[in-house]
N, C-alpha and C. Protein backbone atom coordinates (compact mmCIF):
# COMPACT_ATOMS: atom_id res chain seq x y z
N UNK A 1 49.65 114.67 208.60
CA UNK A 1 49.45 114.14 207.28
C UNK A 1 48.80 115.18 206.38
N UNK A 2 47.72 116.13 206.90
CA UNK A 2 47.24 117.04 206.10
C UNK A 2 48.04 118.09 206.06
N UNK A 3 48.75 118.51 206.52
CA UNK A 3 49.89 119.68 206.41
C UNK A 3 50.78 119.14 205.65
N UNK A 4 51.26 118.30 205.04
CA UNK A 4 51.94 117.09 204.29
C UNK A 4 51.65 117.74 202.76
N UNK A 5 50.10 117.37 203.00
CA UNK A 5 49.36 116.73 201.46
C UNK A 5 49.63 118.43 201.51
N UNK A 6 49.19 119.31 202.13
CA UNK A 6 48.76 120.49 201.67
C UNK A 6 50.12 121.05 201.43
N UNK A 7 51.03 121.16 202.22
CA UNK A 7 52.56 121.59 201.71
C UNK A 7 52.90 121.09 200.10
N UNK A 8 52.95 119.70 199.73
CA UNK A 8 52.68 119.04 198.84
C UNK A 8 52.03 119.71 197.74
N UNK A 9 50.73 120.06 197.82
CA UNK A 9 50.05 120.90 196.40
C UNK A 9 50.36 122.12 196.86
N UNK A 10 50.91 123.13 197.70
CA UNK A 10 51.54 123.77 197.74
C UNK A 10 52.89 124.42 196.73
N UNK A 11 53.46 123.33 197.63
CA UNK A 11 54.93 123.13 196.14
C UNK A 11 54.63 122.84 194.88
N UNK A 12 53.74 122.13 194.88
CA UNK A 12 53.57 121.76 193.15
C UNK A 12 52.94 122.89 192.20
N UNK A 13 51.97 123.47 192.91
CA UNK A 13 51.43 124.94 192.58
C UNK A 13 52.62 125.44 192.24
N UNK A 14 53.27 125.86 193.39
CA UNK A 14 54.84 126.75 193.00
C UNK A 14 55.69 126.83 191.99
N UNK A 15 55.62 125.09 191.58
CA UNK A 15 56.94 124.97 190.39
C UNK A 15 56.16 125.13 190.04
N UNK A 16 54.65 124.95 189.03
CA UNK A 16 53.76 125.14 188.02
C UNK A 16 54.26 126.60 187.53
N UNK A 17 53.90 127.51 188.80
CA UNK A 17 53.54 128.68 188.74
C UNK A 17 55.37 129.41 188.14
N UNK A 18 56.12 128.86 188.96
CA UNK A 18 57.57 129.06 188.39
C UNK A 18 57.91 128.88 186.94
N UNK A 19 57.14 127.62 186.48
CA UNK A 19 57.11 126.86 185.39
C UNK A 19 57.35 127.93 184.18
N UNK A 20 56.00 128.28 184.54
CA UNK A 20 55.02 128.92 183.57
C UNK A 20 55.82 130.37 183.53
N UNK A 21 56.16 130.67 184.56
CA UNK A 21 56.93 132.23 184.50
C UNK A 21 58.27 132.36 183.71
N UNK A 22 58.79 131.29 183.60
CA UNK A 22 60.09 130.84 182.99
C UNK A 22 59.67 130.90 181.32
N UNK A 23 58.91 129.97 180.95
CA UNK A 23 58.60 129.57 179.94
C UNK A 23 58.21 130.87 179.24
N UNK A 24 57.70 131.80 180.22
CA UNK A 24 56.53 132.90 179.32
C UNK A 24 57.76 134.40 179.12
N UNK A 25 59.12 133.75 179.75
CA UNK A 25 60.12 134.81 179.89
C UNK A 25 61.00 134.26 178.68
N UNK A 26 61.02 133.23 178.53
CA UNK A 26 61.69 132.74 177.40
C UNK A 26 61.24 132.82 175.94
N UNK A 27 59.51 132.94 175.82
CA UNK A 27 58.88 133.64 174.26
C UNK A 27 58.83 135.12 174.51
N UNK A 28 59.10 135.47 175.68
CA UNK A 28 59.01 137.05 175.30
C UNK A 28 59.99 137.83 174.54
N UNK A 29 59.41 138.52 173.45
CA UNK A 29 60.23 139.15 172.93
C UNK A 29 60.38 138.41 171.45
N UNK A 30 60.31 136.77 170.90
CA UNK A 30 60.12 136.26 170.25
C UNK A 30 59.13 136.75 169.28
N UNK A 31 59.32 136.55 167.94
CA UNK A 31 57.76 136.81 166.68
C UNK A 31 57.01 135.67 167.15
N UNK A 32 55.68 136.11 166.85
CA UNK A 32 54.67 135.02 166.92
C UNK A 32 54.51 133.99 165.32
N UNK A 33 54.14 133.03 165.36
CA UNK A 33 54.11 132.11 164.64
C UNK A 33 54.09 132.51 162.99
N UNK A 34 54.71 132.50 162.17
CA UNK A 34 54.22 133.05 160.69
C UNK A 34 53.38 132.50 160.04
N UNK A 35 52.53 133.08 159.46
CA UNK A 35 51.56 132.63 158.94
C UNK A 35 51.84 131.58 157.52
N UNK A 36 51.12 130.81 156.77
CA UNK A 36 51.40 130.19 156.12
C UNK A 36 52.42 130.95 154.66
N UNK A 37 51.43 131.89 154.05
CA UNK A 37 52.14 132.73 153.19
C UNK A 37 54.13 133.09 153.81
N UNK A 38 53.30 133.63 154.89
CA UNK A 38 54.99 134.30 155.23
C UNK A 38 55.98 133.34 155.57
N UNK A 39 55.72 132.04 155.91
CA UNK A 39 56.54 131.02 156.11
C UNK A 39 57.24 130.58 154.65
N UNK A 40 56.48 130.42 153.59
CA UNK A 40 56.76 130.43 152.05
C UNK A 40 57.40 131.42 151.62
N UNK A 41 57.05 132.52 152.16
CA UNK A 41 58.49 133.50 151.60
C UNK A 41 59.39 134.04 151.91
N UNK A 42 59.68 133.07 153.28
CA UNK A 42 60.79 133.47 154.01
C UNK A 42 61.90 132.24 153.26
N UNK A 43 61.02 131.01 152.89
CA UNK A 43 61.92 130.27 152.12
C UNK A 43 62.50 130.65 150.66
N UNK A 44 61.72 131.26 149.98
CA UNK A 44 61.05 131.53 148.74
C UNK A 44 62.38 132.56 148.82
N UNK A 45 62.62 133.61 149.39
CA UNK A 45 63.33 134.51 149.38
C UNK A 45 64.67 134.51 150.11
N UNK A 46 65.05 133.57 150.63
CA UNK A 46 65.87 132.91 151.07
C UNK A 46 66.71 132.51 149.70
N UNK A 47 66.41 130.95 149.32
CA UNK A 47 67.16 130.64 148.51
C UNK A 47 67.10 131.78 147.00
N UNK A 48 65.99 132.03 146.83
CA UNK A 48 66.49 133.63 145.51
C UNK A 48 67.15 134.48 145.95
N UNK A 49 67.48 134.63 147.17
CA UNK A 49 68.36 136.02 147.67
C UNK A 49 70.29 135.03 146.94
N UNK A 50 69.72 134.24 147.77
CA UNK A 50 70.87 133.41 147.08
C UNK A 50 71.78 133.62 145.77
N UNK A 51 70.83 132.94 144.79
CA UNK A 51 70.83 132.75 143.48
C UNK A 51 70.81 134.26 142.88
N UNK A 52 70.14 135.03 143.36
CA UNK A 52 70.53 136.46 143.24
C UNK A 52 72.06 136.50 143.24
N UNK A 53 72.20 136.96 144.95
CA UNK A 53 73.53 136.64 144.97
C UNK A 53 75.03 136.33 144.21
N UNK A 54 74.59 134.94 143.78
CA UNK A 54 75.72 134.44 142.98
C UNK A 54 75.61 135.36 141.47
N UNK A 55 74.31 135.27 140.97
CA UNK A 55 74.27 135.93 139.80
C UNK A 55 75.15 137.73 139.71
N UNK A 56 75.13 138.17 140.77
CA UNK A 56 75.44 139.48 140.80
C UNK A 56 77.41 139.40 140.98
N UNK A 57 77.44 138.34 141.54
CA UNK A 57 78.93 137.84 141.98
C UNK A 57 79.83 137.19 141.25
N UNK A 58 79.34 136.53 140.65
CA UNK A 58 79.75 135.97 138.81
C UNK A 58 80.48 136.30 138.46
N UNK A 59 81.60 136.58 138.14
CA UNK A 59 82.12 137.26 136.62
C UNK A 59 81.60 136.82 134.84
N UNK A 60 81.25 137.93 134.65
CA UNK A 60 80.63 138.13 133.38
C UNK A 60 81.56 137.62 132.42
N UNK A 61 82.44 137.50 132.13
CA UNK A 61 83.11 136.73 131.11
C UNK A 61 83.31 135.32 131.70
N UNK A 62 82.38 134.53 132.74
CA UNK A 62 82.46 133.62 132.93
C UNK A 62 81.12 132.84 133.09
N UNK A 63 79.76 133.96 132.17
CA UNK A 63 78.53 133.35 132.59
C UNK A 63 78.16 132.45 131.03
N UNK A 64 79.08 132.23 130.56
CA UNK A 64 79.32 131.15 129.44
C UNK A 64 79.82 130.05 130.16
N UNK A 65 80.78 129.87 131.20
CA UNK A 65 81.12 128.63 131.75
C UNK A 65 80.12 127.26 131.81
N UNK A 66 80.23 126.17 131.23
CA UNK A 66 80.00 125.02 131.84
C UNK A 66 80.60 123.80 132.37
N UNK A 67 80.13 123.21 133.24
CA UNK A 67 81.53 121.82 133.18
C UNK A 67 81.34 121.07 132.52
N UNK A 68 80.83 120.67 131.40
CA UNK A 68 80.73 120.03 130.73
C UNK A 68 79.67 120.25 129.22
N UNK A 69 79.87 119.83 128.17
CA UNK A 69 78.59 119.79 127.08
C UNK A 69 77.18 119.61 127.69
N UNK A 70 77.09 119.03 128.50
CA UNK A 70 75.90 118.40 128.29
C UNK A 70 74.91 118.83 129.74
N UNK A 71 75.59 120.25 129.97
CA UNK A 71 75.08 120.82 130.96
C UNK A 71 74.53 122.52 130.34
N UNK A 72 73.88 123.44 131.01
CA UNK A 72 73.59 124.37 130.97
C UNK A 72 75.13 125.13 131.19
N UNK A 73 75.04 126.56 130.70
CA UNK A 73 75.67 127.34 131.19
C UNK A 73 74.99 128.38 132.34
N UNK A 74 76.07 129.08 133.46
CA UNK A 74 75.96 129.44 134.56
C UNK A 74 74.87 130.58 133.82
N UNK A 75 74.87 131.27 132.47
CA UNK A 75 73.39 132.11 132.29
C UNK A 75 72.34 131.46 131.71
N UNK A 76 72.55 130.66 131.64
CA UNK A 76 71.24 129.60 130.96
C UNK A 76 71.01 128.92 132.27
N UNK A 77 71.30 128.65 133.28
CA UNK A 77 71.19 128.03 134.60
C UNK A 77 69.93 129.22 135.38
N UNK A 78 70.71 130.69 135.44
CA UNK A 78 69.82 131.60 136.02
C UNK A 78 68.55 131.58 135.05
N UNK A 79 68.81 132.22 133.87
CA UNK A 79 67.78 132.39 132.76
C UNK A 79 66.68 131.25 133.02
N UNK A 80 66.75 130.03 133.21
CA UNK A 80 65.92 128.79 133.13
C UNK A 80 65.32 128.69 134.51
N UNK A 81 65.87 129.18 135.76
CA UNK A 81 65.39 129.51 137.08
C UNK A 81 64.37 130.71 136.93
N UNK A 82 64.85 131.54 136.46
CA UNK A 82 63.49 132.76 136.48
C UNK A 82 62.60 132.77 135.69
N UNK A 83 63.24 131.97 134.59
CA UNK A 83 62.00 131.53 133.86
C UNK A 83 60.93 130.56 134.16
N UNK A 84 61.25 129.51 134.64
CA UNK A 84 60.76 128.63 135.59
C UNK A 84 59.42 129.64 136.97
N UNK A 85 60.59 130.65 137.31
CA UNK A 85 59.26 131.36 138.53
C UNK A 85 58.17 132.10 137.71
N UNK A 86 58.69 132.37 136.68
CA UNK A 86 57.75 133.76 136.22
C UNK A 86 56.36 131.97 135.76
N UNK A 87 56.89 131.12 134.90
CA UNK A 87 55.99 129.76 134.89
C UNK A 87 54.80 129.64 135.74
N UNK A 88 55.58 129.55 137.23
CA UNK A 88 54.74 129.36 138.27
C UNK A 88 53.39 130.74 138.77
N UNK A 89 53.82 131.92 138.86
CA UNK A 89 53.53 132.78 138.81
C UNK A 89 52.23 132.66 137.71
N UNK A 90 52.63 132.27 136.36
CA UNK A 90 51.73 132.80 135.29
C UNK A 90 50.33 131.75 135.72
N UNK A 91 50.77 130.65 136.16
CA UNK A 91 49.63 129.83 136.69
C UNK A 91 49.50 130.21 138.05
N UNK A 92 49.78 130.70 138.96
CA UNK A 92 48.84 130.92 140.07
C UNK A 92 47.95 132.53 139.37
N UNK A 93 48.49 133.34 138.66
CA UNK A 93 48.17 135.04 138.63
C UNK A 93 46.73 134.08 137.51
N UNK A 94 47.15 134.11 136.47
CA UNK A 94 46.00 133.91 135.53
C UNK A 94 46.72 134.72 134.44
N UNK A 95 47.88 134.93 134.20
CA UNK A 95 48.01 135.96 133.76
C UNK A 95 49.69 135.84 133.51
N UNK A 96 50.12 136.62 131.75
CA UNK A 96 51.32 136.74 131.77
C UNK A 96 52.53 137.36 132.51
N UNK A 97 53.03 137.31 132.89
CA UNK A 97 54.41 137.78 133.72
C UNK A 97 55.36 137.05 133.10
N UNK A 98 56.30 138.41 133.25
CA UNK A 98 58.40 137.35 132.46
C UNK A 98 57.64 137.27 131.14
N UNK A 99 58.20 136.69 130.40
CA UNK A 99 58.67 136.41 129.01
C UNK A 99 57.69 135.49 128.49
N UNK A 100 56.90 134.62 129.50
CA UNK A 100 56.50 133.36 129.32
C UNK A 100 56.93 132.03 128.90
N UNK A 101 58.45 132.20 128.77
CA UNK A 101 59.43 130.75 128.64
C UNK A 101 60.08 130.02 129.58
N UNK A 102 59.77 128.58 129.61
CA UNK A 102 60.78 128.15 130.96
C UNK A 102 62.16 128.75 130.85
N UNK A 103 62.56 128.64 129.53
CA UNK A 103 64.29 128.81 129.29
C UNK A 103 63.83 129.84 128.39
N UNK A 104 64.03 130.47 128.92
CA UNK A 104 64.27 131.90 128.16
C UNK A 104 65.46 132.11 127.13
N UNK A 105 65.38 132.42 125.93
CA UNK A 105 66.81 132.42 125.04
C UNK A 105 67.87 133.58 124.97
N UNK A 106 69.04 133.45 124.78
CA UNK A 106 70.10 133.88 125.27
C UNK A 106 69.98 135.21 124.35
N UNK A 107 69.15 135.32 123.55
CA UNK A 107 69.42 136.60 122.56
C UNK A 107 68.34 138.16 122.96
N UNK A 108 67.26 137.11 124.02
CA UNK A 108 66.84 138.56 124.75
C UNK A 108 67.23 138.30 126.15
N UNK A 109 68.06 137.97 126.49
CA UNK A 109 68.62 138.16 127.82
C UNK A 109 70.37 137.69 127.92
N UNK A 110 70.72 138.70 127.34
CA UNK A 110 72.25 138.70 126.57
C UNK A 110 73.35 139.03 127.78
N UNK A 111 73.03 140.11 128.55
CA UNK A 111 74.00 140.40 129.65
C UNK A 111 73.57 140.29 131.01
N UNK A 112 74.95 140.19 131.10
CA UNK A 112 75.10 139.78 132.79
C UNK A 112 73.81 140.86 133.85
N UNK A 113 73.94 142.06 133.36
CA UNK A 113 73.06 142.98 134.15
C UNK A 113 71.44 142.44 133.51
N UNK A 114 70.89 142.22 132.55
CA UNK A 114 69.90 141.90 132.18
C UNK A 114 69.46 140.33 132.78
N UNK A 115 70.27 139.49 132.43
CA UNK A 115 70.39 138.24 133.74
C UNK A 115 69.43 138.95 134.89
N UNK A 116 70.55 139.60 135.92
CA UNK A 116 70.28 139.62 137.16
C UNK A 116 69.04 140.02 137.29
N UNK A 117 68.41 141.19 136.64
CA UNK A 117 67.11 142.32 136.65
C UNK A 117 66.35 140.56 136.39
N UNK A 118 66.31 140.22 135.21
CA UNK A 118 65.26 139.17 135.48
C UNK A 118 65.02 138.35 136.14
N UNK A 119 66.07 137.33 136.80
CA UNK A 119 66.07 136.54 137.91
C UNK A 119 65.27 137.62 139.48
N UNK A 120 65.92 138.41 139.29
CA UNK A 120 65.55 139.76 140.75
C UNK A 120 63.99 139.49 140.57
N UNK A 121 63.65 140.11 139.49
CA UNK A 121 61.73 140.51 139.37
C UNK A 121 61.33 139.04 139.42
N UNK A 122 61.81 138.10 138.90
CA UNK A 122 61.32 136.37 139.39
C UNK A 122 60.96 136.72 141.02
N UNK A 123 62.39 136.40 141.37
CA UNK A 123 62.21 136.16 142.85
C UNK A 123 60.92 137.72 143.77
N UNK A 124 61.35 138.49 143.10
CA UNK A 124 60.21 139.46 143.62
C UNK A 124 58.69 139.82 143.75
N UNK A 125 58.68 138.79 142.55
CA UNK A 125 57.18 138.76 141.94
C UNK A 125 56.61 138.12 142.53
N UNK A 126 57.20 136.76 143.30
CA UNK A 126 57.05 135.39 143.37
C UNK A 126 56.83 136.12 145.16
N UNK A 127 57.19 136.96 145.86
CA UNK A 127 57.21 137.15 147.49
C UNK A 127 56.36 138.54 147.11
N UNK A 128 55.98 139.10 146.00
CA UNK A 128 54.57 139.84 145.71
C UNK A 128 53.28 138.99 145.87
N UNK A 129 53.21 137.89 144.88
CA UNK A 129 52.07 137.05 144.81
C UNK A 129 52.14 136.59 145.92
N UNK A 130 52.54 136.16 147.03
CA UNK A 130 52.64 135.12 147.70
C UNK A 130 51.90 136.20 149.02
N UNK A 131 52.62 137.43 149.49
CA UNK A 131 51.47 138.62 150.14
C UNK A 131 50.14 138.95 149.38
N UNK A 132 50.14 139.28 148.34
CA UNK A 132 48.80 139.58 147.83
C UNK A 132 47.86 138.41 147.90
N UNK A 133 47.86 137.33 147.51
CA UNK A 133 46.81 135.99 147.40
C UNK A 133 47.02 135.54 148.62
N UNK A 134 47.89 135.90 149.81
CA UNK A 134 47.73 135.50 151.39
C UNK A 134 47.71 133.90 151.39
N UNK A 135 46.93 133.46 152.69
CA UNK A 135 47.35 132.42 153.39
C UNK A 135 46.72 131.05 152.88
N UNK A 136 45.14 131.45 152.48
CA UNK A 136 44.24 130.83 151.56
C UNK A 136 45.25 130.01 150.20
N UNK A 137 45.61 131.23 149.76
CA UNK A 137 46.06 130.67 148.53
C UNK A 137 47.26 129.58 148.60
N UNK A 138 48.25 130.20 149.20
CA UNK A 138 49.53 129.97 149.49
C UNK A 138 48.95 128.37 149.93
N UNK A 139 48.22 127.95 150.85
CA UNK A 139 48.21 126.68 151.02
C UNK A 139 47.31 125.77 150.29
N UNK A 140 46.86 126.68 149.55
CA UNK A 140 45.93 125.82 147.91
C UNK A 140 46.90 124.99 147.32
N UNK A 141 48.06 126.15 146.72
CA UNK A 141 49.22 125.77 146.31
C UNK A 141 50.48 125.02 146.61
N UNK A 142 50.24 124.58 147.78
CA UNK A 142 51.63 124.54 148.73
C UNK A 142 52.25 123.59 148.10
N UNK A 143 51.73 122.64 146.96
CA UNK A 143 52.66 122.07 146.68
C UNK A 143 53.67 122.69 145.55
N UNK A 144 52.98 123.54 145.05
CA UNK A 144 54.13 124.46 144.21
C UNK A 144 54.63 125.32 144.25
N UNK A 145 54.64 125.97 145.24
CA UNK A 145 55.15 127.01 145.84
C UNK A 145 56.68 125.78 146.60
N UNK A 146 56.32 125.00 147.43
CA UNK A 146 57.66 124.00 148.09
C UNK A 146 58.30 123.35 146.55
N UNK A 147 57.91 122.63 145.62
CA UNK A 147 58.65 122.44 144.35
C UNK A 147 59.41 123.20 143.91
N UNK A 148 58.82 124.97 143.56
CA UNK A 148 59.38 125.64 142.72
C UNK A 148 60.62 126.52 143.60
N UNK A 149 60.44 126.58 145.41
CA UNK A 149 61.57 126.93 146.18
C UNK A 149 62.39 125.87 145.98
N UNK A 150 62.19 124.75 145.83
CA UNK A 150 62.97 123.52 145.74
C UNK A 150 63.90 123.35 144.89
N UNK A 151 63.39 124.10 143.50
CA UNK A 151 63.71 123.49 142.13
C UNK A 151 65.10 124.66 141.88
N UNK A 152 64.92 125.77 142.63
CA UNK A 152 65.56 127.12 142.95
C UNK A 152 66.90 126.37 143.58
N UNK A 153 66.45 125.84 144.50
CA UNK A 153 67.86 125.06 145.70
C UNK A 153 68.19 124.19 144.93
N UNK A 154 67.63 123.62 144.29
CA UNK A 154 68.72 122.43 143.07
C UNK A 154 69.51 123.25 142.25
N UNK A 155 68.98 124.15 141.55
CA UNK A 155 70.12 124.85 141.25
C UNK A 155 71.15 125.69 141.76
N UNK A 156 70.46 126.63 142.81
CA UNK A 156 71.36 126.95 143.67
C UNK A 156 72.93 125.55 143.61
N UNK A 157 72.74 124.82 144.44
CA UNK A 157 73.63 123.60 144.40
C UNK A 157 74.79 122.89 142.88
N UNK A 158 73.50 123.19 141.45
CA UNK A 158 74.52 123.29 140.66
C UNK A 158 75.44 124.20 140.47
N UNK A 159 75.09 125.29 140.86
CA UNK A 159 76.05 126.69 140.42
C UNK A 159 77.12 126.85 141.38
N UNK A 160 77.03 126.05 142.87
CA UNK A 160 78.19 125.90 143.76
C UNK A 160 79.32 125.18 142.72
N UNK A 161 78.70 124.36 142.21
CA UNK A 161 79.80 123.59 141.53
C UNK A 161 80.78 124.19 140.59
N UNK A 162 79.76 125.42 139.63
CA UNK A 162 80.47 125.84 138.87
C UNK A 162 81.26 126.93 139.12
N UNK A 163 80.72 127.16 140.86
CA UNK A 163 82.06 128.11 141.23
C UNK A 163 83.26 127.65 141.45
N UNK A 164 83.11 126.23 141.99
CA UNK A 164 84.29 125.79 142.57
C UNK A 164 84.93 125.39 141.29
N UNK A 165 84.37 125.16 140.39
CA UNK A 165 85.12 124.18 139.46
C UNK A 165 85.62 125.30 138.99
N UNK A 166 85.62 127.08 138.51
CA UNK A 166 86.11 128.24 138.36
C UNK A 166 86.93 128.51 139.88
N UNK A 167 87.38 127.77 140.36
CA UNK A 167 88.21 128.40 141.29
C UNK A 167 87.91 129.19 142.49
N UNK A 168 86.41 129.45 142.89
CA UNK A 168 85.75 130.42 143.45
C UNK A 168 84.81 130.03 144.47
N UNK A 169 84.63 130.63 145.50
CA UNK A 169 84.04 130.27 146.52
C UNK A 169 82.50 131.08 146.26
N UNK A 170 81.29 130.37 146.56
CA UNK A 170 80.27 131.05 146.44
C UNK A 170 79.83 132.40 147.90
N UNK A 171 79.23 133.21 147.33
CA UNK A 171 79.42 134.10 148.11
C UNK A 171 78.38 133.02 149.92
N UNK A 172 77.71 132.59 149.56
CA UNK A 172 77.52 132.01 150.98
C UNK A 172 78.44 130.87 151.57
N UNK A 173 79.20 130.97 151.39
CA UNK A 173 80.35 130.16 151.81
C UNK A 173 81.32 130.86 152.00
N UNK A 174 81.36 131.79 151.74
CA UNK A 174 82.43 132.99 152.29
C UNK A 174 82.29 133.24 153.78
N UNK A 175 83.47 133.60 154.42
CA UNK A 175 83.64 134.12 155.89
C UNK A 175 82.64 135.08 156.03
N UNK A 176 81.41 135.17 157.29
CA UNK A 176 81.27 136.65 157.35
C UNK A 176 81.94 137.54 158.09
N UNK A 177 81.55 138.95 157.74
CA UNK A 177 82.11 139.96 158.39
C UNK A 177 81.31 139.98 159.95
N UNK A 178 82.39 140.06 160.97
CA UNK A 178 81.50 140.71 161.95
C UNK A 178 81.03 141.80 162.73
């Protein structure tokens, strides 16, 4: 009976010990946990890489497109997104950045290349602040920092539309290369 019990916690030791060797072979090699900041701008820069993206992919005689009156156009869509970050930005910094307009007007941000540069320094500024003011801050804020990635992916989502409704596949919906 005691050679039993002891075989018994024997084996169980074993798988533990197996357990644990498995498990510790399976995070190896893995990143360790991201910190709060870097978790925010992996989103943060995510969907602006995006919206980047499309903005650069566009055709310029088509950043007048809307589907309708009573919508934005595809540069008043970007323009109102980076204007919107530089917003957020100016209230976490203390301080002006961008233009200082949600919707920025079409007469200082006229072309397609001027578009993109400002949406770009949005999204850049926005994964600047977010390293510089670190982990502290980032979760002071967390609720606007998740809104204003949010508010990014709502549009993101309108501008799918206005590709498709132009005939066009957005570039993340394209095949990749492998």
């Amino acid at each position: 009976m005691k050679k039993r019990v002891l075989s018994g916690i024997g084996l169980l030791a074993l798988m533990f010990i197996v357990g644990a060797a498995i498990r510790a072979q399976d995070n190896a090699g893995k990143e360790p946990p991201r910190t709060p900041a870097a978790a925010i701008s992996v989103n943060w820069n995510d969907i602006g890489g995006r919206l980047v993206a499309m903005a650069e992919d566009f055709p310029e005689d088509k950043y007048d497109y809307r589907p309708n009156d009573q919508v934005r156009t595809f540069a008043s869509v970007l323009r109102h997104v980076a204007g919107s970050n530089f917003g957020l930005l100016n209230q976490l910094e203390g301080k002006k950045v961008g233009n200082g307009e949600n919707d920025p007007s079409a007469t200082e941000f006229k072309t397609k290349a001027q578009i993109v540069d400002f949406l770009k320094k949005s999204v850049d500024e926005g994964a600047s602040v977010l390293k510089s003011q670190g982990d502290q801050a980032a979760l002071k804020h967390l609720a606007d920092w998740i809104g204003y990635t949010e508010h990014m992916g709502e549009h993101y989502g309108q501008l799918v539309v206005y590709y498709r409704n132009s005939g066009m596949v957005p570039p993340e919906s394209r095949p990749k290369k492998k």
